[in-house]
Protein backbone atom coordinates (compact mmCIF):
# COMPACT_ATOMS: atom_id res chain seq x y z
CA UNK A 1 49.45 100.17 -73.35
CA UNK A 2 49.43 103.07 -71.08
CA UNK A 3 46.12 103.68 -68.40
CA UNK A 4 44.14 106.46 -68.53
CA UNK A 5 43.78 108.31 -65.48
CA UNK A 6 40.22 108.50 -66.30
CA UNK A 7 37.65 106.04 -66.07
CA UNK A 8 35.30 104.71 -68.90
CA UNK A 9 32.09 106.27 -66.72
CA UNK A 10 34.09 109.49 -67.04
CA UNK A 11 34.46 109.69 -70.37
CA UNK A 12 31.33 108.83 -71.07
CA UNK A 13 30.04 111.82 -68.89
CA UNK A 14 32.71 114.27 -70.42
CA UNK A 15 31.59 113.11 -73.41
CA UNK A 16 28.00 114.27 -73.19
CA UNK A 17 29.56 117.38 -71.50
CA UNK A 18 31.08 117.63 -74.78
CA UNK A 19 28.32 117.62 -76.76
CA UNK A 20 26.56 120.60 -74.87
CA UNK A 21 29.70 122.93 -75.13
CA UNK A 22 32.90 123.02 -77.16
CA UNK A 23 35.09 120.17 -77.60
CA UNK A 24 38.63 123.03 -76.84
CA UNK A 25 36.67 124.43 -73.53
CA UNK A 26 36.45 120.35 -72.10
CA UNK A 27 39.27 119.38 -73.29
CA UNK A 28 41.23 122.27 -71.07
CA UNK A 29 38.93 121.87 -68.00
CA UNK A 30 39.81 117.90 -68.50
CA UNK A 31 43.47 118.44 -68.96
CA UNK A 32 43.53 116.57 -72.35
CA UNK A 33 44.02 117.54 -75.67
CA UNK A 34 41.19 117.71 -78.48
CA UNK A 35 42.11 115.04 -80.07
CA UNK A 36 42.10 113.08 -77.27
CA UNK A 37 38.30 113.90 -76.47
CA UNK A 38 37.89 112.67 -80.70
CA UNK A 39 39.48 109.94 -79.97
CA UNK A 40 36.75 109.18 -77.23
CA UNK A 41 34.49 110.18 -79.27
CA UNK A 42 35.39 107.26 -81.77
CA UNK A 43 35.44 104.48 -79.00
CA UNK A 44 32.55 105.63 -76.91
CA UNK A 45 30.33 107.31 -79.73
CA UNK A 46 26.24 106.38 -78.97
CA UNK A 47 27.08 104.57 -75.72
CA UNK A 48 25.95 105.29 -72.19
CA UNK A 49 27.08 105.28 -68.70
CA UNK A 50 25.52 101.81 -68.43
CA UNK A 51 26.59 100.74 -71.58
CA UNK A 52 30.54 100.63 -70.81
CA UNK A 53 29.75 99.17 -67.15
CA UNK A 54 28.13 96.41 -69.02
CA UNK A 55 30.55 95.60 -71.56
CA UNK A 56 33.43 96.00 -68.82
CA UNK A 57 31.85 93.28 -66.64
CA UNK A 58 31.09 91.32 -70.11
CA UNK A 59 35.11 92.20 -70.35
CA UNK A 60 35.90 90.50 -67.17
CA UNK A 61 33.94 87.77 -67.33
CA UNK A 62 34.91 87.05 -70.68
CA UNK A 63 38.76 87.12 -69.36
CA UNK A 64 37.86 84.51 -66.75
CA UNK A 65 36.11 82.25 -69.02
CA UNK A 66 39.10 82.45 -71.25
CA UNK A 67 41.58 81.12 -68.53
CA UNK A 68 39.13 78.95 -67.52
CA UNK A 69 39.39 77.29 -71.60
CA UNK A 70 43.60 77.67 -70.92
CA UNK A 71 43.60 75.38 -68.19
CA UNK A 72 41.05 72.50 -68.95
CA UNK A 73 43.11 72.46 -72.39
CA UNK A 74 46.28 71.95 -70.43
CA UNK A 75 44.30 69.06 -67.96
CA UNK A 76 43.23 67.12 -71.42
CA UNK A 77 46.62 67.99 -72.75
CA UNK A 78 48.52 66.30 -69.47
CA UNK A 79 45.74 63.58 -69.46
CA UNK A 80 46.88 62.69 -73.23
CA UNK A 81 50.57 62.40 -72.42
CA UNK A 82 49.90 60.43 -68.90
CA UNK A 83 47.90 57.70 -71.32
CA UNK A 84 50.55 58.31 -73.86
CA UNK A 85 53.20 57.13 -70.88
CA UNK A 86 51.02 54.41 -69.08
CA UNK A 87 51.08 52.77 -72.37
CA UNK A 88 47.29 53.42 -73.70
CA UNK A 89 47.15 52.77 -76.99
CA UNK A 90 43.80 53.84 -77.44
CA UNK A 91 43.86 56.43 -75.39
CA UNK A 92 40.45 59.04 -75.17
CA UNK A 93 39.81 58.04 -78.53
CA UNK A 94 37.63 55.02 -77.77
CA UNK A 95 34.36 55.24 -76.70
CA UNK A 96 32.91 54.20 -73.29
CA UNK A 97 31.31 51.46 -75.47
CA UNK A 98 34.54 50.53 -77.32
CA UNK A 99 36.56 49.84 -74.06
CA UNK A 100 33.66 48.24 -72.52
CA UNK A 101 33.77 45.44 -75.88
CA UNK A 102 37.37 45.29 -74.45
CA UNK A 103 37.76 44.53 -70.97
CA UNK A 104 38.78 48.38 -70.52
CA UNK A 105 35.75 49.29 -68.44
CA UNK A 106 33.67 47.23 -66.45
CA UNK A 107 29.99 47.62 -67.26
CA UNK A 108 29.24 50.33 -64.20
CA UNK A 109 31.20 52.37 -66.02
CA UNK A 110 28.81 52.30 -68.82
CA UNK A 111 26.19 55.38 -68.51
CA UNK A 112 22.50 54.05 -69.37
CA UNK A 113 21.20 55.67 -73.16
């Protein structure tokens, strides 16, 4: 997907611009074509400067949660197949309690309920 050169903030702004005169007049002084500025209009309708810097930083962090999901999938996924190797047959599927019944885990590895 191609950037715009403008900002979010910016449209937002020549948005409102919009509203006070025609949509042909800011579309020229922007450089855009009318459509474009509808098109705006359809993404950015009712929102406000600090509207789109909120949702942008919700964007961002959103993004960085998302990786963060990516890789502690691909730790449990690497965990599975090292027990898989090491020849685990129970693997992460028994419980603390299970392994304790056992002989898997001594009893300080128990947590206290």
């Amino acid at each position: 997907m191609r950037k715009s050169k403008f900002t979010e903030e910016q449209i937002v702004r020549a948005l409102r611009d919009s509203d006070a005169s025609s949509v042909g007049e800011v579309a020229k002084k922007l450089g855009v074509s009318e459509q474009t500025i509808y098109a705006w209009r359809k993404k950015f309708r009712g929102h406000t400067v600090d509207d789109v810097k909120a949702m942008k930083a919700m964007a961002t962090e959103n993004a960085q949660l998302k990786k963060l999901v990516a890789e502690q999938l691909l730790a449990i996924q690497v965990l599975k197949a090292v027990n898989a190797k090491n020849g685990d047959a129970h693997g992460a599927s028994w419980s603390c309690e299970a392994r304790a019944r056992h002989g898997h885990v001594g009893e300080e590895g128990l947590r206290a309920v």
